[in-house]
C-alpha atoms as a PDB file:
ATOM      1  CA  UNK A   1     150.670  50.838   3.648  1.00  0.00           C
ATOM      2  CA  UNK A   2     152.699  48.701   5.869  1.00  0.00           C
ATOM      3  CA  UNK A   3     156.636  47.721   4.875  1.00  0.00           C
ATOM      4  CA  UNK A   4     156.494  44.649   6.632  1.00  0.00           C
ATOM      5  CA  UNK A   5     157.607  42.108   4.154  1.00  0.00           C
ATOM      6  CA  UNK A   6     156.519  39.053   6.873  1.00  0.00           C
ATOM      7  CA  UNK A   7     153.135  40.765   6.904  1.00  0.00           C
ATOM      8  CA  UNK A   8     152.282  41.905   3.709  1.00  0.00           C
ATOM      9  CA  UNK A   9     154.497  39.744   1.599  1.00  0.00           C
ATOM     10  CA  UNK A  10     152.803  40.055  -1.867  1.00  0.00           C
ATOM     11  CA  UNK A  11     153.848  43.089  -4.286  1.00  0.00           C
ATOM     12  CA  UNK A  12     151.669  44.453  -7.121  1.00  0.00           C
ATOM     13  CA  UNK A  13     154.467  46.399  -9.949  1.00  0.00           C
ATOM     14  CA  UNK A  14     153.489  48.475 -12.212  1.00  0.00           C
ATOM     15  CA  UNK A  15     155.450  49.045 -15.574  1.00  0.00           C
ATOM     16  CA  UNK A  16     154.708  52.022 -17.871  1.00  0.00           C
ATOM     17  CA  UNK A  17     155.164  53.148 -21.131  1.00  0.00           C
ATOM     18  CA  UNK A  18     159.044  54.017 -20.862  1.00  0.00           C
ATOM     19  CA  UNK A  19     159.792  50.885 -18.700  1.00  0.00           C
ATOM     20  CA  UNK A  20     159.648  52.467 -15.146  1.00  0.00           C
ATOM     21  CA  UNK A  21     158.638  50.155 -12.927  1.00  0.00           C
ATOM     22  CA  UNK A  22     156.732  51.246  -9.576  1.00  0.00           C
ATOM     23  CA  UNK A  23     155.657  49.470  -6.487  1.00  0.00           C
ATOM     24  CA  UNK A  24     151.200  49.624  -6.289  1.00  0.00           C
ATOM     25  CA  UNK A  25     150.812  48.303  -2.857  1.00  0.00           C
ATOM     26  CA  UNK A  26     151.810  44.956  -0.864  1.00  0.00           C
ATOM     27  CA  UNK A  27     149.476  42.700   0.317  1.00  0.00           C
ATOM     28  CA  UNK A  28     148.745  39.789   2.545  1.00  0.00           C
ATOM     29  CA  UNK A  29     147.886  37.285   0.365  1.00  0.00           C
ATOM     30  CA  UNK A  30     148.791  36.182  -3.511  1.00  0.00           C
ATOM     31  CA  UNK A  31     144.848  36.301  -4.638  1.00  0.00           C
ATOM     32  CA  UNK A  32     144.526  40.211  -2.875  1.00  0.00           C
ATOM     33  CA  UNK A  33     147.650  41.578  -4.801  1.00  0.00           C
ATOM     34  CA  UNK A  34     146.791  39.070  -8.263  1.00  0.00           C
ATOM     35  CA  UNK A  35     143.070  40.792  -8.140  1.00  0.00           C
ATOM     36  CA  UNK A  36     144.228  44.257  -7.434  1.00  0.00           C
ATOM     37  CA  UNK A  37     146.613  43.828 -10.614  1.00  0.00           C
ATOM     38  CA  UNK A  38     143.615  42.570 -12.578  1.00  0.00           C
ATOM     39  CA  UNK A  39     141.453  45.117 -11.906  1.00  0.00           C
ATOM     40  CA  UNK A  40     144.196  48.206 -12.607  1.00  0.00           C
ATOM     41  CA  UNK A  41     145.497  45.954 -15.790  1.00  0.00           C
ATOM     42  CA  UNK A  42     141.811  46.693 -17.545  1.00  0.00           C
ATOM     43  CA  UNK A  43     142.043  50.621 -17.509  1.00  0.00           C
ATOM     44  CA  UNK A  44     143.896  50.013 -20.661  1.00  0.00           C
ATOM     45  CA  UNK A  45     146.749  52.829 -20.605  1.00  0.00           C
ATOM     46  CA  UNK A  46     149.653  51.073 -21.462  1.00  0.00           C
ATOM     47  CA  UNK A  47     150.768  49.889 -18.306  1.00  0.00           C
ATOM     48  CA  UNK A  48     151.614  46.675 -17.467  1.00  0.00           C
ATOM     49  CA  UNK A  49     150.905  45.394 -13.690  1.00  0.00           C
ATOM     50  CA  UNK A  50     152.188  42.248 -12.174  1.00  0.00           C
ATOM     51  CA  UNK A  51     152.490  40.298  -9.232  1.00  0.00           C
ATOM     52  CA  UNK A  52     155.570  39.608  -7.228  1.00  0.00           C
ATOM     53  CA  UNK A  53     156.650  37.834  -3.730  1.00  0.00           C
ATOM     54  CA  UNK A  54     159.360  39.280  -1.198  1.00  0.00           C
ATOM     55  CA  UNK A  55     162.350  37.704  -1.030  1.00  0.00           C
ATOM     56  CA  UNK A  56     162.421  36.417   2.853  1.00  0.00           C
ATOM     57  CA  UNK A  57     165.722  36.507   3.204  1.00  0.00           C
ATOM     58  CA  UNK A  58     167.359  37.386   6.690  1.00  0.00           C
ATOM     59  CA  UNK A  59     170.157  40.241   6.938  1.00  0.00           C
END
């Protein structure tokens, strides 16, 4: 998994059952990360996925 937000500027979070929240993966594209979200979201466990953009902001 590449860190590069300019790259791969699409985060799927995942939230469990005691409020952690975890970074899945980043992605290229808005659809990638929104279907990989989807498809962990049915497994039913109690967690909650989502999708979220990197901030492009400049140090």
């Amino acid at each position: 998994m590449n860190d590069s937000g300019a790259l791969l500027p699409w985060l799927v979070i995942r939230q469990d059952d005691n409020g952690n929240r975890y970074r899945v993966g980043r992605y290229a594209t808005e659809d990638e990360a929104q279907k990989m979200a989807d498809g962990l979201g049915t497994r039913g466990h109690g967690q909650v996925y989502w999708v979220e953009r990197v901030s492009q902001t400049t140090p």
